[in-house]
PDB file of N, CA and C in Angstrom:
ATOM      1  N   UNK A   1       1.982  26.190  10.649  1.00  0.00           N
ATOM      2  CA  UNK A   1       1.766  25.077  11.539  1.00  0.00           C
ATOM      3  C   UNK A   1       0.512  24.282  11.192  1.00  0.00           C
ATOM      4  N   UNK A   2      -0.386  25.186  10.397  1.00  0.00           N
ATOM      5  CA  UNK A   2      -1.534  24.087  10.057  1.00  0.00           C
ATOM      6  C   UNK A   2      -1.376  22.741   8.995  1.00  0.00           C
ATOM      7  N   UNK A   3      -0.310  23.006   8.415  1.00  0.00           N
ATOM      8  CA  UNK A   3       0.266  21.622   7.748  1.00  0.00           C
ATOM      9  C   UNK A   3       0.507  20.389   8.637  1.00  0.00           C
ATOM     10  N   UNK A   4       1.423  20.634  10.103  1.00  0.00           N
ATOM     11  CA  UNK A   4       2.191  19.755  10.390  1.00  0.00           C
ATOM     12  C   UNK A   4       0.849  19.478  11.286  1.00  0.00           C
ATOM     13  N   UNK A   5      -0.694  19.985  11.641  1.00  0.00           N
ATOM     14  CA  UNK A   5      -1.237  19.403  12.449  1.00  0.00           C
ATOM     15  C   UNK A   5      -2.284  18.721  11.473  1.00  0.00           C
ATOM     16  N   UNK A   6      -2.184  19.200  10.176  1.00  0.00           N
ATOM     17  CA  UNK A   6      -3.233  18.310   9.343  1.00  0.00           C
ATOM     18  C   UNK A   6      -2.784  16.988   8.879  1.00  0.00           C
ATOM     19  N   UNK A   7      -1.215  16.130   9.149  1.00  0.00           N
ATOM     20  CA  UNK A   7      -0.483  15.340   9.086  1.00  0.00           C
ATOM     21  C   UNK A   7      -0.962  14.916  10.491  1.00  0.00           C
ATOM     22  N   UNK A   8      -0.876  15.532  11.769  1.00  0.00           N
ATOM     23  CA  UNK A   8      -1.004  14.624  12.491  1.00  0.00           C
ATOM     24  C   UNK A   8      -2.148  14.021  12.807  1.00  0.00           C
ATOM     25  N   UNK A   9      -3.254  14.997  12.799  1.00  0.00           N
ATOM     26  CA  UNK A   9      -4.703  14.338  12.653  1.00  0.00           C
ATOM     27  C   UNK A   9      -5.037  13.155  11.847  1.00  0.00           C
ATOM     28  N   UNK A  10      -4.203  13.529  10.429  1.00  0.00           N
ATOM     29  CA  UNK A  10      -4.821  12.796   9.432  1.00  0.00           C
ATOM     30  C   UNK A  10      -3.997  11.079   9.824  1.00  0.00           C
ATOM     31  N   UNK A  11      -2.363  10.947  10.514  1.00  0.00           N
ATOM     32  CA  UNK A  11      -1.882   9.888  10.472  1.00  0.00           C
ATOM     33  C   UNK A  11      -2.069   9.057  12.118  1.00  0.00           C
ATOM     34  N   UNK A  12      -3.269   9.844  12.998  1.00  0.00           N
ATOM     35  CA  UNK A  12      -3.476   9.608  13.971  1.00  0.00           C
ATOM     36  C   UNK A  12      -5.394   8.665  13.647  1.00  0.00           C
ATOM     37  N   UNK A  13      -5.694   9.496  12.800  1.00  0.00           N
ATOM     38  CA  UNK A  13      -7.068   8.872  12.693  1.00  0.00           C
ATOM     39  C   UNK A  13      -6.866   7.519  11.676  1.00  0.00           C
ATOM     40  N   UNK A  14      -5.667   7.004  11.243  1.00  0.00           N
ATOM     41  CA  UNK A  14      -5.291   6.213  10.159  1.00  0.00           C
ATOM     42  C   UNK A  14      -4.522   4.994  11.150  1.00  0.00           C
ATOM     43  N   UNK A  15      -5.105   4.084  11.496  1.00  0.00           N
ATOM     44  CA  UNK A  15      -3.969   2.933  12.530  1.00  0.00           C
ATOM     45  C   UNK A  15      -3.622   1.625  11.104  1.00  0.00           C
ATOM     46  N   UNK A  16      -3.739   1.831   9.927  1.00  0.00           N
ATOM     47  CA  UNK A  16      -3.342   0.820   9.325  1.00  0.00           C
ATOM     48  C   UNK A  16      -1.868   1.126   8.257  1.00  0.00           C
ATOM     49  N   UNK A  17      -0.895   1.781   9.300  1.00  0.00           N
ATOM     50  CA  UNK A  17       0.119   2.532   8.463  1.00  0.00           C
ATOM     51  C   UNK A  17       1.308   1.454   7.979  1.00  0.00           C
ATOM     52  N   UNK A  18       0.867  -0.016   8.371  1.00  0.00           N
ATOM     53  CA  UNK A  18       1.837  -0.716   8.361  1.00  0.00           C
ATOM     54  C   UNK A  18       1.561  -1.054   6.783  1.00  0.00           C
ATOM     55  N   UNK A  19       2.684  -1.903   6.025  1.00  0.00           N
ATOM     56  CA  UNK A  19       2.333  -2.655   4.608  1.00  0.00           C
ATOM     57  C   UNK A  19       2.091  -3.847   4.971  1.00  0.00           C
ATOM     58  N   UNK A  20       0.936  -3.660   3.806  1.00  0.00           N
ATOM     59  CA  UNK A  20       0.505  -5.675   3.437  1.00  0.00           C
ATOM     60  C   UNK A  20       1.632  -6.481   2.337  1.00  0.00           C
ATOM     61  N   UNK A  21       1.697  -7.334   3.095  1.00  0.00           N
ATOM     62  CA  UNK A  21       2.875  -8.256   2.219  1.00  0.00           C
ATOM     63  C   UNK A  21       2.228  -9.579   2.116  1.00  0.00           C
ATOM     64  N   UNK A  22       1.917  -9.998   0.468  1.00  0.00           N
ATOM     65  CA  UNK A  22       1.885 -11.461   0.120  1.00  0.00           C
ATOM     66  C   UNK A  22       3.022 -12.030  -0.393  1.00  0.00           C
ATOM     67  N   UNK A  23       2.792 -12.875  -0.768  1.00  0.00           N
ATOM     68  CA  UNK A  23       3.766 -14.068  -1.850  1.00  0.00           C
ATOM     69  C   UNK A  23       3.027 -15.073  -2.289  1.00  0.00           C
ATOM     70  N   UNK A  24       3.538 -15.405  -3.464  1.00  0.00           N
ATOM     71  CA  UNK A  24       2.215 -16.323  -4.677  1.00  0.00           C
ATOM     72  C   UNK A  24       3.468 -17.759  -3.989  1.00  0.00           C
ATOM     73  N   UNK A  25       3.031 -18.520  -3.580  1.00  0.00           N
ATOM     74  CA  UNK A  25       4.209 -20.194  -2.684  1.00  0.00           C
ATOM     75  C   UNK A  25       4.084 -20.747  -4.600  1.00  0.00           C
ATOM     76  N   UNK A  26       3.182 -20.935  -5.542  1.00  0.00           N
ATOM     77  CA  UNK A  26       3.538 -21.462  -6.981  1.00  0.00           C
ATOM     78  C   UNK A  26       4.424 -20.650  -7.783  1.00  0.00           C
ATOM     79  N   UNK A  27       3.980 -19.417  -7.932  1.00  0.00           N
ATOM     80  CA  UNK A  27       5.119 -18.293  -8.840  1.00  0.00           C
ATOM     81  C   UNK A  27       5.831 -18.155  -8.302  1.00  0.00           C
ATOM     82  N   UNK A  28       6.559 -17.935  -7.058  1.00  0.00           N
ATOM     83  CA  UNK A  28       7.683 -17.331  -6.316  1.00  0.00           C
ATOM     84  C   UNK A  28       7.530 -15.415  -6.980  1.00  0.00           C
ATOM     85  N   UNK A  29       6.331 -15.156  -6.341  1.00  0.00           N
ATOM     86  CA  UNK A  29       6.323 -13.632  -6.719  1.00  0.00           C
ATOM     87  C   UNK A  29       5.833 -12.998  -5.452  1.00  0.00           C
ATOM     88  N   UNK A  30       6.306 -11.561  -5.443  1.00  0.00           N
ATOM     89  CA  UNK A  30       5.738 -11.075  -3.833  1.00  0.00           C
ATOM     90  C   UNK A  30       4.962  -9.837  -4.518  1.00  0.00           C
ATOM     91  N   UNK A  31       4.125  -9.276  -3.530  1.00  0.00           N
ATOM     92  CA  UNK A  31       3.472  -7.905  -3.689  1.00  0.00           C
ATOM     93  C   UNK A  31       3.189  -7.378  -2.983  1.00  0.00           C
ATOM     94  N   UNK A  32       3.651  -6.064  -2.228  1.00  0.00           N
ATOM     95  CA  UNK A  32       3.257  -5.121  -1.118  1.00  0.00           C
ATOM     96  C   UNK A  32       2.441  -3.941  -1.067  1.00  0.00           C
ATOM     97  N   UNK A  33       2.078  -3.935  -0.342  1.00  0.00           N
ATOM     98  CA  UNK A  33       0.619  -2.545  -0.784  1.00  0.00           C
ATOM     99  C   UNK A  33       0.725  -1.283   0.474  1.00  0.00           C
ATOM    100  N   UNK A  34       0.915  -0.337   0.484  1.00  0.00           N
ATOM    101  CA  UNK A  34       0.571   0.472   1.926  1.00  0.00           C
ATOM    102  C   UNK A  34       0.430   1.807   1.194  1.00  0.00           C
ATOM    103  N   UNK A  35      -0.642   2.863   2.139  1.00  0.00           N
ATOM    104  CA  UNK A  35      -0.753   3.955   2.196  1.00  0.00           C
ATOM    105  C   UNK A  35       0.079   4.686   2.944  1.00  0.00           C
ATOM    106  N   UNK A  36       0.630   5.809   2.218  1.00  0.00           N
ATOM    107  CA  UNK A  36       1.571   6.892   2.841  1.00  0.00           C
ATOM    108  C   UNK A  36       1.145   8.425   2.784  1.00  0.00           C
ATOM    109  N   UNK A  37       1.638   9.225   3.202  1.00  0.00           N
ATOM    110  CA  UNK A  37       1.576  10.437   2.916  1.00  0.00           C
ATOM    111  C   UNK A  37       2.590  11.070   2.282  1.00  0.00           C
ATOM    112  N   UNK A  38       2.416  12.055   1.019  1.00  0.00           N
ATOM    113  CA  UNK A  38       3.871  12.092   0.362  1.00  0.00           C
ATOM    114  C   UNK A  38       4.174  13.390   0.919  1.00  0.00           C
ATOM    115  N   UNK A  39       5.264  14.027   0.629  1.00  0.00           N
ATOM    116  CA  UNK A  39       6.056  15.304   1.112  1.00  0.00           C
ATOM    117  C   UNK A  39       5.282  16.214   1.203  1.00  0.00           C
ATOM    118  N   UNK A  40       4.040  16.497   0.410  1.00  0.00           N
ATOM    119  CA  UNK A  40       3.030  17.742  -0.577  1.00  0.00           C
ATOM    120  C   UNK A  40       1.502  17.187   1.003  1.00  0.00           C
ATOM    121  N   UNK A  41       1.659  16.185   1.950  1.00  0.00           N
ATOM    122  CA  UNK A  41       0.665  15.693   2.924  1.00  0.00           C
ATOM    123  C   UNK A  41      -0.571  15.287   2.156  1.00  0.00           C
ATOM    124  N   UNK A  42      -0.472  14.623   0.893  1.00  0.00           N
ATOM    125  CA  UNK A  42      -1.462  13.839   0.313  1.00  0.00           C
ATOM    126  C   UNK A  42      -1.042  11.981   0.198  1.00  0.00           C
ATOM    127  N   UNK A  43      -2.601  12.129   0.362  1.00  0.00           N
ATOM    128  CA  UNK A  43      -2.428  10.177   0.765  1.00  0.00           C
ATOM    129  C   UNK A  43      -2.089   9.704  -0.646  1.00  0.00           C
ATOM    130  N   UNK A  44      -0.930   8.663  -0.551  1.00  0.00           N
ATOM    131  CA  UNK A  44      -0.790   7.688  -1.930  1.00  0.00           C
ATOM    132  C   UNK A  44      -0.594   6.502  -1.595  1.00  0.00           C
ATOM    133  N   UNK A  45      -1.425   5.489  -2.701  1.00  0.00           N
ATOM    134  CA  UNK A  45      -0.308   4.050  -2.431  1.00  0.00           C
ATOM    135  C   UNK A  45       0.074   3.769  -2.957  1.00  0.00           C
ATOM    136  N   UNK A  46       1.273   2.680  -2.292  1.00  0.00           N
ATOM    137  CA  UNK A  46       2.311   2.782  -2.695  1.00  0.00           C
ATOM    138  C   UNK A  46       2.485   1.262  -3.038  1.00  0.00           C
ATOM    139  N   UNK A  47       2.787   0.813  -4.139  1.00  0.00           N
ATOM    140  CA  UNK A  47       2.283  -0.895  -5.054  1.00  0.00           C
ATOM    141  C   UNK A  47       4.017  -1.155  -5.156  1.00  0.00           C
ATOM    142  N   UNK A  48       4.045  -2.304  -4.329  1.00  0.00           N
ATOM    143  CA  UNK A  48       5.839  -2.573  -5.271  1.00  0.00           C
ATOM    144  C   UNK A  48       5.380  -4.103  -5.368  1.00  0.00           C
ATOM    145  N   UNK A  49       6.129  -5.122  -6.578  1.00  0.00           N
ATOM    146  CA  UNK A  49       5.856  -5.831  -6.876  1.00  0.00           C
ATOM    147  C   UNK A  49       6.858  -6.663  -7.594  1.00  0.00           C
ATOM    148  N   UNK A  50       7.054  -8.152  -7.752  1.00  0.00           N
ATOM    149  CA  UNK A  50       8.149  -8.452  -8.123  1.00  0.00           C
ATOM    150  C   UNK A  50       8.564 -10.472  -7.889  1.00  0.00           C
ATOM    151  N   UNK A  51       9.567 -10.878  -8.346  1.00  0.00           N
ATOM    152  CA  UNK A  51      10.089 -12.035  -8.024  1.00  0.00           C
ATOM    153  C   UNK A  51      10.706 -12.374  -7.206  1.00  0.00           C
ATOM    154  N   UNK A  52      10.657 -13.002  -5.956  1.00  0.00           N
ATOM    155  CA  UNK A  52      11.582 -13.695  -4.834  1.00  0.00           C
ATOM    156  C   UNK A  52      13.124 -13.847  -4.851  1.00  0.00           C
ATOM    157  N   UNK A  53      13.218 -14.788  -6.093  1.00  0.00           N
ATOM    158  CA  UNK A  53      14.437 -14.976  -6.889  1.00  0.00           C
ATOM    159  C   UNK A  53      14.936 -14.024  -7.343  1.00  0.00           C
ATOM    160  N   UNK A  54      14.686 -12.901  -7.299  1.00  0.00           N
ATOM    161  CA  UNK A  54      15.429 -11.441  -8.330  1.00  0.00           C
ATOM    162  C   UNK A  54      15.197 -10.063  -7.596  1.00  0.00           C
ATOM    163  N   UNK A  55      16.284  -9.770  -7.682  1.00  0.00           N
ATOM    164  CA  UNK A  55      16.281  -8.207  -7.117  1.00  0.00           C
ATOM    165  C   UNK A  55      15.479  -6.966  -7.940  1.00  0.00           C
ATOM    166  N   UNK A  56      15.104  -8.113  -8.918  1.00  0.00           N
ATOM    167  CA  UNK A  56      14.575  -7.130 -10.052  1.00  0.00           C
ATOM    168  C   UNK A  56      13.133  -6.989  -9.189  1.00  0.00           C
ATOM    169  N   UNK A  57      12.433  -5.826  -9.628  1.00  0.00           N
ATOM    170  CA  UNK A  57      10.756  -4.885  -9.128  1.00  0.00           C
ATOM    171  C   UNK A  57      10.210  -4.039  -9.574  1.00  0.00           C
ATOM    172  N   UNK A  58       8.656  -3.921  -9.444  1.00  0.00           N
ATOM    173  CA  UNK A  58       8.526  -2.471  -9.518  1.00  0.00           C
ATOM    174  C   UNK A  58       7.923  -2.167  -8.681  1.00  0.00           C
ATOM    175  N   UNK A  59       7.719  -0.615  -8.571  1.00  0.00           N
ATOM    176  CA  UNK A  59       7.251   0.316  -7.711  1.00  0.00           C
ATOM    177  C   UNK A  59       6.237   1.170  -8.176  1.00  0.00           C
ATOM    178  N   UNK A  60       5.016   1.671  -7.704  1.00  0.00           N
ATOM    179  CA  UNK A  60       4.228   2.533  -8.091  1.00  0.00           C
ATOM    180  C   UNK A  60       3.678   3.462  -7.660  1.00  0.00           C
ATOM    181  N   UNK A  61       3.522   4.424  -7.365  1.00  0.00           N
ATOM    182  CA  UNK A  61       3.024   5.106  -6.013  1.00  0.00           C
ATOM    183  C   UNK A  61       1.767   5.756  -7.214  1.00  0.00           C
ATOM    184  N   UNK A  62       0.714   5.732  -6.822  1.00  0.00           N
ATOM    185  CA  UNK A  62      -1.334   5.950  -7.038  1.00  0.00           C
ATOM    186  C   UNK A  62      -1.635   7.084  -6.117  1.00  0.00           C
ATOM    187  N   UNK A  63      -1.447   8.424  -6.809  1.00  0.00           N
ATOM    188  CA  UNK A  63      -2.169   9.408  -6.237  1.00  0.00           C
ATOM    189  C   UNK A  63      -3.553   9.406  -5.300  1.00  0.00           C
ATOM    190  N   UNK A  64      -4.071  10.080  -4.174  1.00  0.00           N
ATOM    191  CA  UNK A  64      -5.646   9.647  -3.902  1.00  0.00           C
ATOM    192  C   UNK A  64      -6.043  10.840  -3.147  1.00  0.00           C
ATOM    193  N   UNK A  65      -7.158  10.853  -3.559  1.00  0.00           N
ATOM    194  CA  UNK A  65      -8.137  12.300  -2.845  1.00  0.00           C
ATOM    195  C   UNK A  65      -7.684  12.375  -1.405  1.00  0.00           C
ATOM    196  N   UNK A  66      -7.682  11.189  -0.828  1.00  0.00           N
ATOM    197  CA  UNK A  66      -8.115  11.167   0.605  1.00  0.00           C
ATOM    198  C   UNK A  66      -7.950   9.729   1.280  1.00  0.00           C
ATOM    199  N   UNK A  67      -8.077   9.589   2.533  1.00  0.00           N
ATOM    200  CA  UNK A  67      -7.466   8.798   3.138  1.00  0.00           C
ATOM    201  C   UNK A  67      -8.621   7.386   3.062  1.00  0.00           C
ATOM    202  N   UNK A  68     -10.060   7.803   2.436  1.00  0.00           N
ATOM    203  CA  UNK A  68     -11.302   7.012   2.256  1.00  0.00           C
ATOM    204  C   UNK A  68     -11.210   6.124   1.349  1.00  0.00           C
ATOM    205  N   UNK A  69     -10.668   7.280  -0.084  1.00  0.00           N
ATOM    206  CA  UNK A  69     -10.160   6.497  -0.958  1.00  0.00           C
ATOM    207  C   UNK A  69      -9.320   5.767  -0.608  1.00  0.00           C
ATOM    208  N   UNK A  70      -8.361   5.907  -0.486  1.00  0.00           N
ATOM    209  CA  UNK A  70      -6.699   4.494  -0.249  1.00  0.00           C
ATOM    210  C   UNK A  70      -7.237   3.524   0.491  1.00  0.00           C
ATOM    211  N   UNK A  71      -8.346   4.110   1.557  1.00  0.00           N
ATOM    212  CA  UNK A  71      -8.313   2.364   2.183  1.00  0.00           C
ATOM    213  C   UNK A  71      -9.885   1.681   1.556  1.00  0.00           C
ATOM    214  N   UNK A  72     -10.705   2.177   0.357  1.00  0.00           N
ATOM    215  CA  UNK A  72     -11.049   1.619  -0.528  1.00  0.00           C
ATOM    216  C   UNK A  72     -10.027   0.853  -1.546  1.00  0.00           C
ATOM    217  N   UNK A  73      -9.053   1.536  -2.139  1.00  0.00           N
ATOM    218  CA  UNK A  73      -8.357   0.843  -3.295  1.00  0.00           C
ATOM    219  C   UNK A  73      -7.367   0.117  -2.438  1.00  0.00           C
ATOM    220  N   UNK A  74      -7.046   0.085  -1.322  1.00  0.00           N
ATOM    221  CA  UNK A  74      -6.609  -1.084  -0.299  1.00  0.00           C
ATOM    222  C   UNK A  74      -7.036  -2.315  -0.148  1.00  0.00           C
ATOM    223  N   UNK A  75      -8.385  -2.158   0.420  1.00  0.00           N
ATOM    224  CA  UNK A  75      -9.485  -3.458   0.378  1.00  0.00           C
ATOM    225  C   UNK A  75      -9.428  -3.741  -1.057  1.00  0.00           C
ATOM    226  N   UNK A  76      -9.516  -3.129  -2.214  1.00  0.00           N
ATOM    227  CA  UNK A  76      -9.565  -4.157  -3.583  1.00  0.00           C
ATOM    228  C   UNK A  76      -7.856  -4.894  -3.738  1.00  0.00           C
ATOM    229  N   UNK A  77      -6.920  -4.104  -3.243  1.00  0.00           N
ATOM    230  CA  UNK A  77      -5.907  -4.971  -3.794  1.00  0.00           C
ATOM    231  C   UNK A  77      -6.151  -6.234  -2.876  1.00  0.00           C
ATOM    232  N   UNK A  78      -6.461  -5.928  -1.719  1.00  0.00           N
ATOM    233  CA  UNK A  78      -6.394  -6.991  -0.984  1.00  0.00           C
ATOM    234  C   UNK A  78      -7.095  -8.033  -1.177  1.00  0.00           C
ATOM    235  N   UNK A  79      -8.416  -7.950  -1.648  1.00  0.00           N
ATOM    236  CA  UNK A  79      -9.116  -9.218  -2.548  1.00  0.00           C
ATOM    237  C   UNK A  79      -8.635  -9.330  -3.958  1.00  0.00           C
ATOM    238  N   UNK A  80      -7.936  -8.571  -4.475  1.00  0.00           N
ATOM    239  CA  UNK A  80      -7.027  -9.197  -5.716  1.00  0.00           C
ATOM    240  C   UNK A  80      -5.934 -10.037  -5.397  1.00  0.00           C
ATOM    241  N   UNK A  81      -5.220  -9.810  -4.592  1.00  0.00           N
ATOM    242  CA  UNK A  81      -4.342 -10.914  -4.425  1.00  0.00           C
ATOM    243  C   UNK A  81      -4.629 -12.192  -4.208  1.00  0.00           C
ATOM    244  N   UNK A  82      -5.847 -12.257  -3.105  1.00  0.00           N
ATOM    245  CA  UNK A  82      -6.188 -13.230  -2.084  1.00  0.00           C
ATOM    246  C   UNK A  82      -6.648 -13.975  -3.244  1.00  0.00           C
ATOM    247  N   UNK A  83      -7.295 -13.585  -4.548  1.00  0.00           N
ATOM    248  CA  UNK A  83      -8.108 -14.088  -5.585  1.00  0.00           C
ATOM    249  C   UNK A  83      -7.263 -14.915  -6.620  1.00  0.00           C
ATOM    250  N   UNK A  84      -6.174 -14.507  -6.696  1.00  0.00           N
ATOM    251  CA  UNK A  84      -5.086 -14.646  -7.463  1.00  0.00           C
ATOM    252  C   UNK A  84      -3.661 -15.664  -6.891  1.00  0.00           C
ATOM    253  N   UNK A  85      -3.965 -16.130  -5.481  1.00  0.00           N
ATOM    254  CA  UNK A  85      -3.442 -17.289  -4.601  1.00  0.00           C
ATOM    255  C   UNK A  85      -2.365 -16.742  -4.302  1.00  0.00           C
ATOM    256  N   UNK A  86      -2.460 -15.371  -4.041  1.00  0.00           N
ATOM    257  CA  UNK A  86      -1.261 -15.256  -2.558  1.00  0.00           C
ATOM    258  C   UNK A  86      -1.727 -15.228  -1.461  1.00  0.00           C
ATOM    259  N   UNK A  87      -0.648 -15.270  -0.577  1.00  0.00           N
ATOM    260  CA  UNK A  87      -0.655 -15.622   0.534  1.00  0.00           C
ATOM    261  C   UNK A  87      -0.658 -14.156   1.378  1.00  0.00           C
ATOM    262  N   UNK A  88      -1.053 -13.974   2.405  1.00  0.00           N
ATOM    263  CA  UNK A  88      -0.462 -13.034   3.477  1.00  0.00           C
ATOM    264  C   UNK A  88       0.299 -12.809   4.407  1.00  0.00           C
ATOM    265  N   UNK A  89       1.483 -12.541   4.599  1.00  0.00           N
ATOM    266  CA  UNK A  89       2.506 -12.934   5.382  1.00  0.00           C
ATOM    267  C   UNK A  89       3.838 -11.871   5.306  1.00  0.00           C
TER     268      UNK A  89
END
């Protein structure tokens, strides 16, 4: 049982479980970013990325120590995009 309460602590002290979604309005490209917990109760994020026009994508999921890390490498994607003229939405 100490698994299923170190999941709940850990996804109770975490309120940003939703994904960030941009889109570039010149490229017609989107990119989504969110932290999860995988099956093993370690934090990853999770990068999918891709064209509007196409079903085509990719996906990446980024191993991370801890839940400090992800919402460090969170805040950088999030000023990479913003830097790079997508939008948030």
């Amino acid at each position: 049982m100490a698994f299923t309460s170190t999941l709940d602590e850990a996804t109770q002290a975490f309120d940003e479980r939703h994904t960030h979604y941009w889109t570039h309005p010149g490229t017609g490209r989107y990119y989504a970013a969110s932290l999860i917990i995988n099956l093993f109760g370690q934090w990853e994020l999770k990068q999918a990325w891709g064209s509007l026009s196409s079903r085509r994508g990719r996906l990446r999921y980024v191993p991370l120590t801890g839940l400090a890390e992800g919402q460090a490498q969170l805040q950088r994607v999030v000023q990479r995009r913003l830097q790079r003229g997508y939008v948030a939405g």
